[in-house]
PDB file of N, CA and C in Angstrom:
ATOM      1  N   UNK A   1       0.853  -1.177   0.000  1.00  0.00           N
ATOM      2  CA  UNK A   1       0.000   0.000   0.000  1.00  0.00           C
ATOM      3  C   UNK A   1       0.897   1.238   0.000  1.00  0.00           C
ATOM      4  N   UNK A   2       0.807   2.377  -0.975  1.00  0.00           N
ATOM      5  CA  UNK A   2       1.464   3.169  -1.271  1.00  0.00           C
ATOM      6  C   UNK A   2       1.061   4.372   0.390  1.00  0.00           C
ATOM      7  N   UNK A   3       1.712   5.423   0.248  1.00  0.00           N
ATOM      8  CA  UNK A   3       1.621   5.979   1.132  1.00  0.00           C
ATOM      9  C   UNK A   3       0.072   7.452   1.089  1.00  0.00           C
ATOM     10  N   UNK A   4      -0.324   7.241  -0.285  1.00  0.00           N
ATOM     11  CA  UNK A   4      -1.458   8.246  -0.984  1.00  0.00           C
ATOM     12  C   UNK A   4      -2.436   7.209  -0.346  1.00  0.00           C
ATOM     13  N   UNK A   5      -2.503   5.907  -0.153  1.00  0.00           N
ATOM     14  CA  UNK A   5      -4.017   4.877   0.345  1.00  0.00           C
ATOM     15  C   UNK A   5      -3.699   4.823   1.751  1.00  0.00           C
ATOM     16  N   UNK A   6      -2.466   4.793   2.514  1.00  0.00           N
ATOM     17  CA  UNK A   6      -2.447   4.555   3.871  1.00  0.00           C
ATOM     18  C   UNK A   6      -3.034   5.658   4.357  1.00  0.00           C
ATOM     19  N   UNK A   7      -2.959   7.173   3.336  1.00  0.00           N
ATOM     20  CA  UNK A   7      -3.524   8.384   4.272  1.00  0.00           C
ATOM     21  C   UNK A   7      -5.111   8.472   3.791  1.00  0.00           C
ATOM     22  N   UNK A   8      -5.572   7.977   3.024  1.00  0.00           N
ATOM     23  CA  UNK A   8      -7.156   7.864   2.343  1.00  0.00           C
ATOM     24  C   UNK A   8      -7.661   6.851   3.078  1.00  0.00           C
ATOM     25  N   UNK A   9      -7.000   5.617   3.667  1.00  0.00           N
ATOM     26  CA  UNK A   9      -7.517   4.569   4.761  1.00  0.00           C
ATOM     27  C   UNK A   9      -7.657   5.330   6.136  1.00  0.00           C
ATOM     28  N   UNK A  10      -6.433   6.126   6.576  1.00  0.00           N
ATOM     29  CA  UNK A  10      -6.748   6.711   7.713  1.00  0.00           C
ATOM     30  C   UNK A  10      -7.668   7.716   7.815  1.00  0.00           C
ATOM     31  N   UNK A  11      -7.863   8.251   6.547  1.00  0.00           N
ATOM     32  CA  UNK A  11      -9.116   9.590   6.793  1.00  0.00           C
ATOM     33  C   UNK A  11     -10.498   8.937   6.911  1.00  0.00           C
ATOM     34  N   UNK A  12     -10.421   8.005   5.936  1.00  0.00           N
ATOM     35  CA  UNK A  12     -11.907   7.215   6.498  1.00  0.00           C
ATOM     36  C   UNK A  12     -12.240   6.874   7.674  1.00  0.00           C
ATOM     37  N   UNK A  13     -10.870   5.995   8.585  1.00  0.00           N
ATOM     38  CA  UNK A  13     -11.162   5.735   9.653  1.00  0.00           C
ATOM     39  C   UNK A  13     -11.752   6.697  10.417  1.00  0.00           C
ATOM     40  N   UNK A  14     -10.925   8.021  10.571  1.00  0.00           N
ATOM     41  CA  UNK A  14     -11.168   9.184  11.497  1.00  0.00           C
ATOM     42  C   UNK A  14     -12.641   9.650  11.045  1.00  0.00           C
ATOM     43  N   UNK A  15     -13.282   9.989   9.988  1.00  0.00           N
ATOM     44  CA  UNK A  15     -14.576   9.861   9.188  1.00  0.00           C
ATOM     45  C   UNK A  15     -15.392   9.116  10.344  1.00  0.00           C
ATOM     46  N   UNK A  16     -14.833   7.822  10.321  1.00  0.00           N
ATOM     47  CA  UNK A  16     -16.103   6.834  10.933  1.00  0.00           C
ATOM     48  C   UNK A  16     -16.025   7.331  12.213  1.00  0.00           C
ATOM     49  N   UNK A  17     -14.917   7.070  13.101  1.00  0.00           N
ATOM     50  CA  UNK A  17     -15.131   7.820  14.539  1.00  0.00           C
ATOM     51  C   UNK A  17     -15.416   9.080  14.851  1.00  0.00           C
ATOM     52  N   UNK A  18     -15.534   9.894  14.011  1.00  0.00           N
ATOM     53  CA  UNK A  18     -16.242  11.218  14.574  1.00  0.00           C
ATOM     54  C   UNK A  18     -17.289  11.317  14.039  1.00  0.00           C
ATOM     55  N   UNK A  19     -18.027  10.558  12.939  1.00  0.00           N
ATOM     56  CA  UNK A  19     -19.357  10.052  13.078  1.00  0.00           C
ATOM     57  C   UNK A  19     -20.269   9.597  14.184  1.00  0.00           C
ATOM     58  N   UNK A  20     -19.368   8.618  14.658  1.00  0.00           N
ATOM     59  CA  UNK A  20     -19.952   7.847  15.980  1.00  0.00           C
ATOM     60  C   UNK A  20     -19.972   8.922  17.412  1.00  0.00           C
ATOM     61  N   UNK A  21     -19.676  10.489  17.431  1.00  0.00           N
ATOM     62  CA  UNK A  21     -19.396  10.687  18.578  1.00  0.00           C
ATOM     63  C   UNK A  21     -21.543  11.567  18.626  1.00  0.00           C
ATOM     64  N   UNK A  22     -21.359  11.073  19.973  1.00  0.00           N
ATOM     65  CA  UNK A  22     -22.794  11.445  20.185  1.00  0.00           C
ATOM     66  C   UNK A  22     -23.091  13.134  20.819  1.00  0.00           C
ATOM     67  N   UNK A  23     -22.371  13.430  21.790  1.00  0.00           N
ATOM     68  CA  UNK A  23     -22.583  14.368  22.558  1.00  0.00           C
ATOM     69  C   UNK A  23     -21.290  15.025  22.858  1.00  0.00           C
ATOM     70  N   UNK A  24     -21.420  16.329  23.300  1.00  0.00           N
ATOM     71  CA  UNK A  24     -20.194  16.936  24.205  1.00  0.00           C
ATOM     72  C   UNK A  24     -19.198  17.088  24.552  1.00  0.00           C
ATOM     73  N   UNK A  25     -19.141  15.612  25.423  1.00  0.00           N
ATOM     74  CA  UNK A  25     -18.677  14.945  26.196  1.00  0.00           C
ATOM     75  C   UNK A  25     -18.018  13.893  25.470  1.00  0.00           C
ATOM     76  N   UNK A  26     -17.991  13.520  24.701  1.00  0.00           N
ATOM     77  CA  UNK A  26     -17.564  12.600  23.708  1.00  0.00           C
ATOM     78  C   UNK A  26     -16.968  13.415  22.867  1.00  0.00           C
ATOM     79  N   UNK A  27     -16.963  14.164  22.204  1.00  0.00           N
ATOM     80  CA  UNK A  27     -16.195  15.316  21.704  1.00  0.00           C
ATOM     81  C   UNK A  27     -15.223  15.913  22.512  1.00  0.00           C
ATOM     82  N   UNK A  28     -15.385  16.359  23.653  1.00  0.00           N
ATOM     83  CA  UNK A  28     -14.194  16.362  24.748  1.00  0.00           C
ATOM     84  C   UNK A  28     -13.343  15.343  24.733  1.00  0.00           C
ATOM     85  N   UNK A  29     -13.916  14.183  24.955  1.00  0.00           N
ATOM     86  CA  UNK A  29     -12.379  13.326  25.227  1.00  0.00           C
ATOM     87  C   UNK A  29     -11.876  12.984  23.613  1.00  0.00           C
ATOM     88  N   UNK A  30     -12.402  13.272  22.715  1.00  0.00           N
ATOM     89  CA  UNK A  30     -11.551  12.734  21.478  1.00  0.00           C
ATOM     90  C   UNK A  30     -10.589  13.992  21.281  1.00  0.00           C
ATOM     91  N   UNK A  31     -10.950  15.291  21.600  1.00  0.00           N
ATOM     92  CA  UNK A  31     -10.360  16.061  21.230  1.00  0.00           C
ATOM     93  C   UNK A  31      -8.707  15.984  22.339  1.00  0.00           C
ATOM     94  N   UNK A  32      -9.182  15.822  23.646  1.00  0.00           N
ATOM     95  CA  UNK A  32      -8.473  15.449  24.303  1.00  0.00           C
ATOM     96  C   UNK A  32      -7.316  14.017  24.066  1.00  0.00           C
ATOM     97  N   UNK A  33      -7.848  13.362  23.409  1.00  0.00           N
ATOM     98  CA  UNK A  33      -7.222  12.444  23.331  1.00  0.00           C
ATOM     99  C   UNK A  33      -5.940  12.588  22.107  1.00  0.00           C
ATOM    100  N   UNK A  34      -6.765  13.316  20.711  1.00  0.00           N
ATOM    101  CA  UNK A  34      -5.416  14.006  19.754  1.00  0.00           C
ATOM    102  C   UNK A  34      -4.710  14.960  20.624  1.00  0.00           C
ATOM    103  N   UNK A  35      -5.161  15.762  21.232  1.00  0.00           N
ATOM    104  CA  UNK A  35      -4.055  16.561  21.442  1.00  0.00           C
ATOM    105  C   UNK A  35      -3.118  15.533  22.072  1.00  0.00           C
ATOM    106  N   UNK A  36      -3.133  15.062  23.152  1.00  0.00           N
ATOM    107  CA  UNK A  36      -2.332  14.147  23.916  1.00  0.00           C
ATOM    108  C   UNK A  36      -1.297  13.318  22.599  1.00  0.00           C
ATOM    109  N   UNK A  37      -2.024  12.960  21.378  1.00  0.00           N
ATOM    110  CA  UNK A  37      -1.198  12.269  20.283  1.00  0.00           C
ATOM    111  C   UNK A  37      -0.209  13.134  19.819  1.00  0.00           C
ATOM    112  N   UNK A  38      -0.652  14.135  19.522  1.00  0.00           N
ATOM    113  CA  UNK A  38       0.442  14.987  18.393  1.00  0.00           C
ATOM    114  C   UNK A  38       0.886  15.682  19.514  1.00  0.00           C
ATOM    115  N   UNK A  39       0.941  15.930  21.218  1.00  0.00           N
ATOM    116  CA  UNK A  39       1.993  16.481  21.662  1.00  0.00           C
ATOM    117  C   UNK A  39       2.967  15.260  21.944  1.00  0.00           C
ATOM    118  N   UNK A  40       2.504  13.636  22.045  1.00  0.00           N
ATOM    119  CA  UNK A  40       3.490  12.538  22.025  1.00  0.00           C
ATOM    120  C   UNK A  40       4.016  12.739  20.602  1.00  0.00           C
ATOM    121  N   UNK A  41       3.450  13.040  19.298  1.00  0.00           N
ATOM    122  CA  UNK A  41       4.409  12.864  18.264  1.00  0.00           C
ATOM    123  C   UNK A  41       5.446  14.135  18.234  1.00  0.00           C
ATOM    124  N   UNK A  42       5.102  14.997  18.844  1.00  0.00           N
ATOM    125  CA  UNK A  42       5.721  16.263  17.949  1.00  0.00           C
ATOM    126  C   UNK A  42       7.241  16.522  19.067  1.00  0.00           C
ATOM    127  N   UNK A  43       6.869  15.169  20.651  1.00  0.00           N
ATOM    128  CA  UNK A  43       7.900  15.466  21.405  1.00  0.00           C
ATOM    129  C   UNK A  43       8.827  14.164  20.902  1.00  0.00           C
ATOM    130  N   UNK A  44       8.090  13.061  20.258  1.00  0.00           N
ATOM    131  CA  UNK A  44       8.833  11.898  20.146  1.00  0.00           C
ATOM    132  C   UNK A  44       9.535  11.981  18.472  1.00  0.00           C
ATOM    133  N   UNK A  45       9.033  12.480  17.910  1.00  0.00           N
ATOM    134  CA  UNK A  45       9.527  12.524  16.126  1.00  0.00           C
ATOM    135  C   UNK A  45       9.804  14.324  15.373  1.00  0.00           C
ATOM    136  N   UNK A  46       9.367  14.805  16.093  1.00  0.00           N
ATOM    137  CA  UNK A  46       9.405  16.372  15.015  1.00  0.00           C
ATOM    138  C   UNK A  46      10.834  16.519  15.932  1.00  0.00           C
ATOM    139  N   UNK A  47      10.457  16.872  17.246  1.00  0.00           N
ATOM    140  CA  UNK A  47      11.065  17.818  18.264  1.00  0.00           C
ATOM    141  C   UNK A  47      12.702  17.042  17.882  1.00  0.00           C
ATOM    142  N   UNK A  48      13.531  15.991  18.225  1.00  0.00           N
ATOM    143  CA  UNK A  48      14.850  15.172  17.685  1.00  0.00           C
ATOM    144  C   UNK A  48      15.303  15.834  16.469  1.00  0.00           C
ATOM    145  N   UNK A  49      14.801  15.745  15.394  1.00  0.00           N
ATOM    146  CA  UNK A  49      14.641  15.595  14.308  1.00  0.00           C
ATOM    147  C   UNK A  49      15.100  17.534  14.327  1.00  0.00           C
ATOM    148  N   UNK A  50      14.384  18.225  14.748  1.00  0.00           N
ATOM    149  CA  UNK A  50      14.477  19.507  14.703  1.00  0.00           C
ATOM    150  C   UNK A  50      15.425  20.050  15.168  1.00  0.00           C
ATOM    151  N   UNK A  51      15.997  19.622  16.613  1.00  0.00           N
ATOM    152  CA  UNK A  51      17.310  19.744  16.987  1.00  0.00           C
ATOM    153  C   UNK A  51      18.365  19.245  16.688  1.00  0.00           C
ATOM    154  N   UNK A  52      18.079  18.131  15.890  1.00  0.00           N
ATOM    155  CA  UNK A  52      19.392  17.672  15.498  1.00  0.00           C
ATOM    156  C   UNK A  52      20.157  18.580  14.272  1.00  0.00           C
ATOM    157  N   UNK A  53      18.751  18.717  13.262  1.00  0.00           N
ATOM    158  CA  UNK A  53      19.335  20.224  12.046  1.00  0.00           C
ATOM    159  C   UNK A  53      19.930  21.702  12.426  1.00  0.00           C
ATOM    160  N   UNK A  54      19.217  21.491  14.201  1.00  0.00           N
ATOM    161  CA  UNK A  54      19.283  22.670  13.818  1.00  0.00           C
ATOM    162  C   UNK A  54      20.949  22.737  14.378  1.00  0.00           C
ATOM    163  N   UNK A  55      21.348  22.006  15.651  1.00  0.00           N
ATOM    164  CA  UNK A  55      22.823  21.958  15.515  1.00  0.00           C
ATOM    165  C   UNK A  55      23.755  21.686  14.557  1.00  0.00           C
ATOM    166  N   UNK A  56      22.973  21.273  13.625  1.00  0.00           N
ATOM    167  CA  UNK A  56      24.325  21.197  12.232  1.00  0.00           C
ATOM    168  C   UNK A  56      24.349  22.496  12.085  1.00  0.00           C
ATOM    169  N   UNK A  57      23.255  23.279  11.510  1.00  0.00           N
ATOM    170  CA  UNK A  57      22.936  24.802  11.010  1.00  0.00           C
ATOM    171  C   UNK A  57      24.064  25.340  11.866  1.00  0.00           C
ATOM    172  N   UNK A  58      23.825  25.354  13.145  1.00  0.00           N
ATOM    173  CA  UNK A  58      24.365  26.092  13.952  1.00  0.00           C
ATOM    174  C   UNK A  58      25.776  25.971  13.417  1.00  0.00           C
ATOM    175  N   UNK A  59      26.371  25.029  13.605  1.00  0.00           N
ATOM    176  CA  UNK A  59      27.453  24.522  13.496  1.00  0.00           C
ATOM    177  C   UNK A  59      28.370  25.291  12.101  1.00  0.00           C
ATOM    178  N   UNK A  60      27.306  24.682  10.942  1.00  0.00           N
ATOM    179  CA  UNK A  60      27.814  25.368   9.478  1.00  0.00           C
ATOM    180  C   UNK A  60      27.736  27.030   9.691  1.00  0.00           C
ATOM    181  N   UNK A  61      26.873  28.166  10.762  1.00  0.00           N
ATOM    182  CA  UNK A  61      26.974  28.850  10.548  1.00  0.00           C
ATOM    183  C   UNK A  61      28.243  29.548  11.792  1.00  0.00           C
ATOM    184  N   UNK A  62      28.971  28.971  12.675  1.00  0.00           N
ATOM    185  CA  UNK A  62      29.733  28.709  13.306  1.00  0.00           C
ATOM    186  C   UNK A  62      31.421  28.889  12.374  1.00  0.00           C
ATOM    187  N   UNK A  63      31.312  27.968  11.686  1.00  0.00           N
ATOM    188  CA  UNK A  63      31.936  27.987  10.504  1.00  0.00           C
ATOM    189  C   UNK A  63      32.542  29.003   9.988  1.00  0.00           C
ATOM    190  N   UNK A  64      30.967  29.625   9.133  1.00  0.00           N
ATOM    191  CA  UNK A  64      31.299  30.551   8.365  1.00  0.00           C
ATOM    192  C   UNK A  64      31.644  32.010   9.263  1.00  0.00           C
ATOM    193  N   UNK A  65      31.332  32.203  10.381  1.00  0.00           N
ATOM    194  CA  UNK A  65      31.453  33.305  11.273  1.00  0.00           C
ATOM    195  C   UNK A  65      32.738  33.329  11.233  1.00  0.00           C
ATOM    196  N   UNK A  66      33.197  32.066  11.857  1.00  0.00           N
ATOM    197  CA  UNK A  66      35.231  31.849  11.790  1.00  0.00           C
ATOM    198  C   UNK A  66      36.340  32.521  10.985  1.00  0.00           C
ATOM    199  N   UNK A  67      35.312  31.769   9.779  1.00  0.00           N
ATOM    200  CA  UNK A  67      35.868  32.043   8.047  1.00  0.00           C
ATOM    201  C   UNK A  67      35.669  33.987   7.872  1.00  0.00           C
ATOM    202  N   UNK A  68      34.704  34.519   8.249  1.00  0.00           N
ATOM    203  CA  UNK A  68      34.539  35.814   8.313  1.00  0.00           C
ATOM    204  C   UNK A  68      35.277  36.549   9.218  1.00  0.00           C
ATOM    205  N   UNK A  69      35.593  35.801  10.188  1.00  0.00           N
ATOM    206  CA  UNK A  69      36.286  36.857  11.673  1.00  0.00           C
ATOM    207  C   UNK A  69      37.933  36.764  11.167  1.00  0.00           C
ATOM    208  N   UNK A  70      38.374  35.248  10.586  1.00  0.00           N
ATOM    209  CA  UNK A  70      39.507  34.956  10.135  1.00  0.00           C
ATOM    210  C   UNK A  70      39.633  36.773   8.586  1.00  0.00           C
ATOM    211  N   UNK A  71      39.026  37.006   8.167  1.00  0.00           N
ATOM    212  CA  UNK A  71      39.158  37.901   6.663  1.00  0.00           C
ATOM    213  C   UNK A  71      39.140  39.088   7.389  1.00  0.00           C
ATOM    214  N   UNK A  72      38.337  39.427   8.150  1.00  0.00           N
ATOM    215  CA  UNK A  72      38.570  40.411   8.901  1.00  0.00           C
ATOM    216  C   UNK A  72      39.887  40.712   9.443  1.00  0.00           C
ATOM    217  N   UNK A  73      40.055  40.077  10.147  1.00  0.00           N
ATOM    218  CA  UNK A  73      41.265  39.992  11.116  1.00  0.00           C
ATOM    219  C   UNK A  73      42.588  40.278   9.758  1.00  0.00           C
ATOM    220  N   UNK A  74      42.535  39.592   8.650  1.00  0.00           N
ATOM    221  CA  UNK A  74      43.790  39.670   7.822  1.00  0.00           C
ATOM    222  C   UNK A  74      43.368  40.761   7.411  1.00  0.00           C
ATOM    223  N   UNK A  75      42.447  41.222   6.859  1.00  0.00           N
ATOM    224  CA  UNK A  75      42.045  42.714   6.424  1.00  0.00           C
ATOM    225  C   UNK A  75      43.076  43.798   6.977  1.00  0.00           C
ATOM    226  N   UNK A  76      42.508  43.629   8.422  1.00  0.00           N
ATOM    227  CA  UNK A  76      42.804  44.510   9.325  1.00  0.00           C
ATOM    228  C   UNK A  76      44.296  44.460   9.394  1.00  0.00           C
ATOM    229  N   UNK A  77      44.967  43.378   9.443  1.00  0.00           N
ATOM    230  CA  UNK A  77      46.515  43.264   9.573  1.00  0.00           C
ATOM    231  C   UNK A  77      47.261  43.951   8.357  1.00  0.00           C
ATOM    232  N   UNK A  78      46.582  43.534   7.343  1.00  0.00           N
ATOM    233  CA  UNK A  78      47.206  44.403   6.158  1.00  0.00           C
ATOM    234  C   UNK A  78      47.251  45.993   6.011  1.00  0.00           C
ATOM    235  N   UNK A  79      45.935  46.274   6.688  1.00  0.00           N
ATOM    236  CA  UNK A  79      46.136  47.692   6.448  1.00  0.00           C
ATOM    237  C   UNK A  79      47.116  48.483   7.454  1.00  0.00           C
ATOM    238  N   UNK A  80      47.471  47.557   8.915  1.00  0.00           N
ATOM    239  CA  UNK A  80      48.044  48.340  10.085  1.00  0.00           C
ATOM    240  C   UNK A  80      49.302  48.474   9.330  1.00  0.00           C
ATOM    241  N   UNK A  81      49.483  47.106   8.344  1.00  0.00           N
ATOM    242  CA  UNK A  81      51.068  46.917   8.246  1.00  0.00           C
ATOM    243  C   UNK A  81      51.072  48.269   7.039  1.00  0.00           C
ATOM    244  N   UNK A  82      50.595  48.268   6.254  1.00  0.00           N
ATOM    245  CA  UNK A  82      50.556  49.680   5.325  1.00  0.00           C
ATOM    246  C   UNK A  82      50.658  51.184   6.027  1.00  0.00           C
ATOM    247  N   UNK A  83      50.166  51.324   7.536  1.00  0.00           N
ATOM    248  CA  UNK A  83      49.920  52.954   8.013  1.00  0.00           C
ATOM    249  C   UNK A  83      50.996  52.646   8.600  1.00  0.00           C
ATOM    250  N   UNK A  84      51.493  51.927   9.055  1.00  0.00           N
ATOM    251  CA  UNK A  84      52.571  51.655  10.144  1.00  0.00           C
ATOM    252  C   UNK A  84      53.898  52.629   9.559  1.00  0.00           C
ATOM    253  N   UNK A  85      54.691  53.813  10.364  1.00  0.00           N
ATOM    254  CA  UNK A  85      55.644  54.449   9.829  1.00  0.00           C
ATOM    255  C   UNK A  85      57.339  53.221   9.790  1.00  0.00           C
ATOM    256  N   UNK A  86      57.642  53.702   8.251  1.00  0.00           N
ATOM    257  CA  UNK A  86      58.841  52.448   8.238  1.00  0.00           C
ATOM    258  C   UNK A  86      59.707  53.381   9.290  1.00  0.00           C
ATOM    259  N   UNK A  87      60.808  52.531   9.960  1.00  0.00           N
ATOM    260  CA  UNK A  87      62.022  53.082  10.596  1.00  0.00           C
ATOM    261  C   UNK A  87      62.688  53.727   9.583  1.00  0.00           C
ATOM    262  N   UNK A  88      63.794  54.346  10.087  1.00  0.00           N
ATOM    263  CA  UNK A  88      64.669  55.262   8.879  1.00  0.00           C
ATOM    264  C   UNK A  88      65.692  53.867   8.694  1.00  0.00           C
ATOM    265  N   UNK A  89      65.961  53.880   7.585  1.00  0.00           N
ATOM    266  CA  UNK A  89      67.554  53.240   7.236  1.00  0.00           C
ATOM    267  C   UNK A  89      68.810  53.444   8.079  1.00  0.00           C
ATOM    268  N   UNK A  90      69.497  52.120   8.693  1.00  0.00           N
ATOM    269  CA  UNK A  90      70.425  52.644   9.481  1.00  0.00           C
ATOM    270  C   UNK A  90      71.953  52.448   8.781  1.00  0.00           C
ATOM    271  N   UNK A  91      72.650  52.956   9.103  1.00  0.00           N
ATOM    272  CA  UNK A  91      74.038  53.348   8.627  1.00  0.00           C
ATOM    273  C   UNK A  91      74.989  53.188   8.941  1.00  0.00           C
TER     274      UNK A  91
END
């Protein structure tokens, strides 16, 4: 089963059970009951998943800060060495 029928099987399902809900109160606990799901998915599968990119990111932009502070820094060395007065010639 491709992954386009596993999500057309599950919408039916959800279809049939919120068909079946009668009252209120039954609407309370289903609603209660997704939330409880997608804060278990979003702490067990998104949330990992999210920190793990985002420390690479971090990391690659870590990097490039280096690579930037490193150009700077030679920038800067080149120009001191240019204003810098030469000594006189000694004799």
């Amino acid at each position: 089963m491709d992954k386009f029928e596993e999500f057309g099987r599950r919408i039916d399902e959800e279809v049939s059970r919120l068909k079946k809900i009668n009252n209120f109160e039954d609407f309370g606990k289903r609603v209660d009951e997704e939330l409880a799901r997608v804060k278990s998915f979003v702490k067990e599968e998104v949330a990992p998943e999210t920190e793990k990119r985002t420390a690479q990111f971090l990391r690659e932009v870590s990097e490039k800060l280096s690579e930037a502070a490193g150009w700077i820094e030679s920038r800067n060395s080149t120009r001191t060495e240019k204003e810098s007065p030469k000594p006189p010639p000694q004799s």
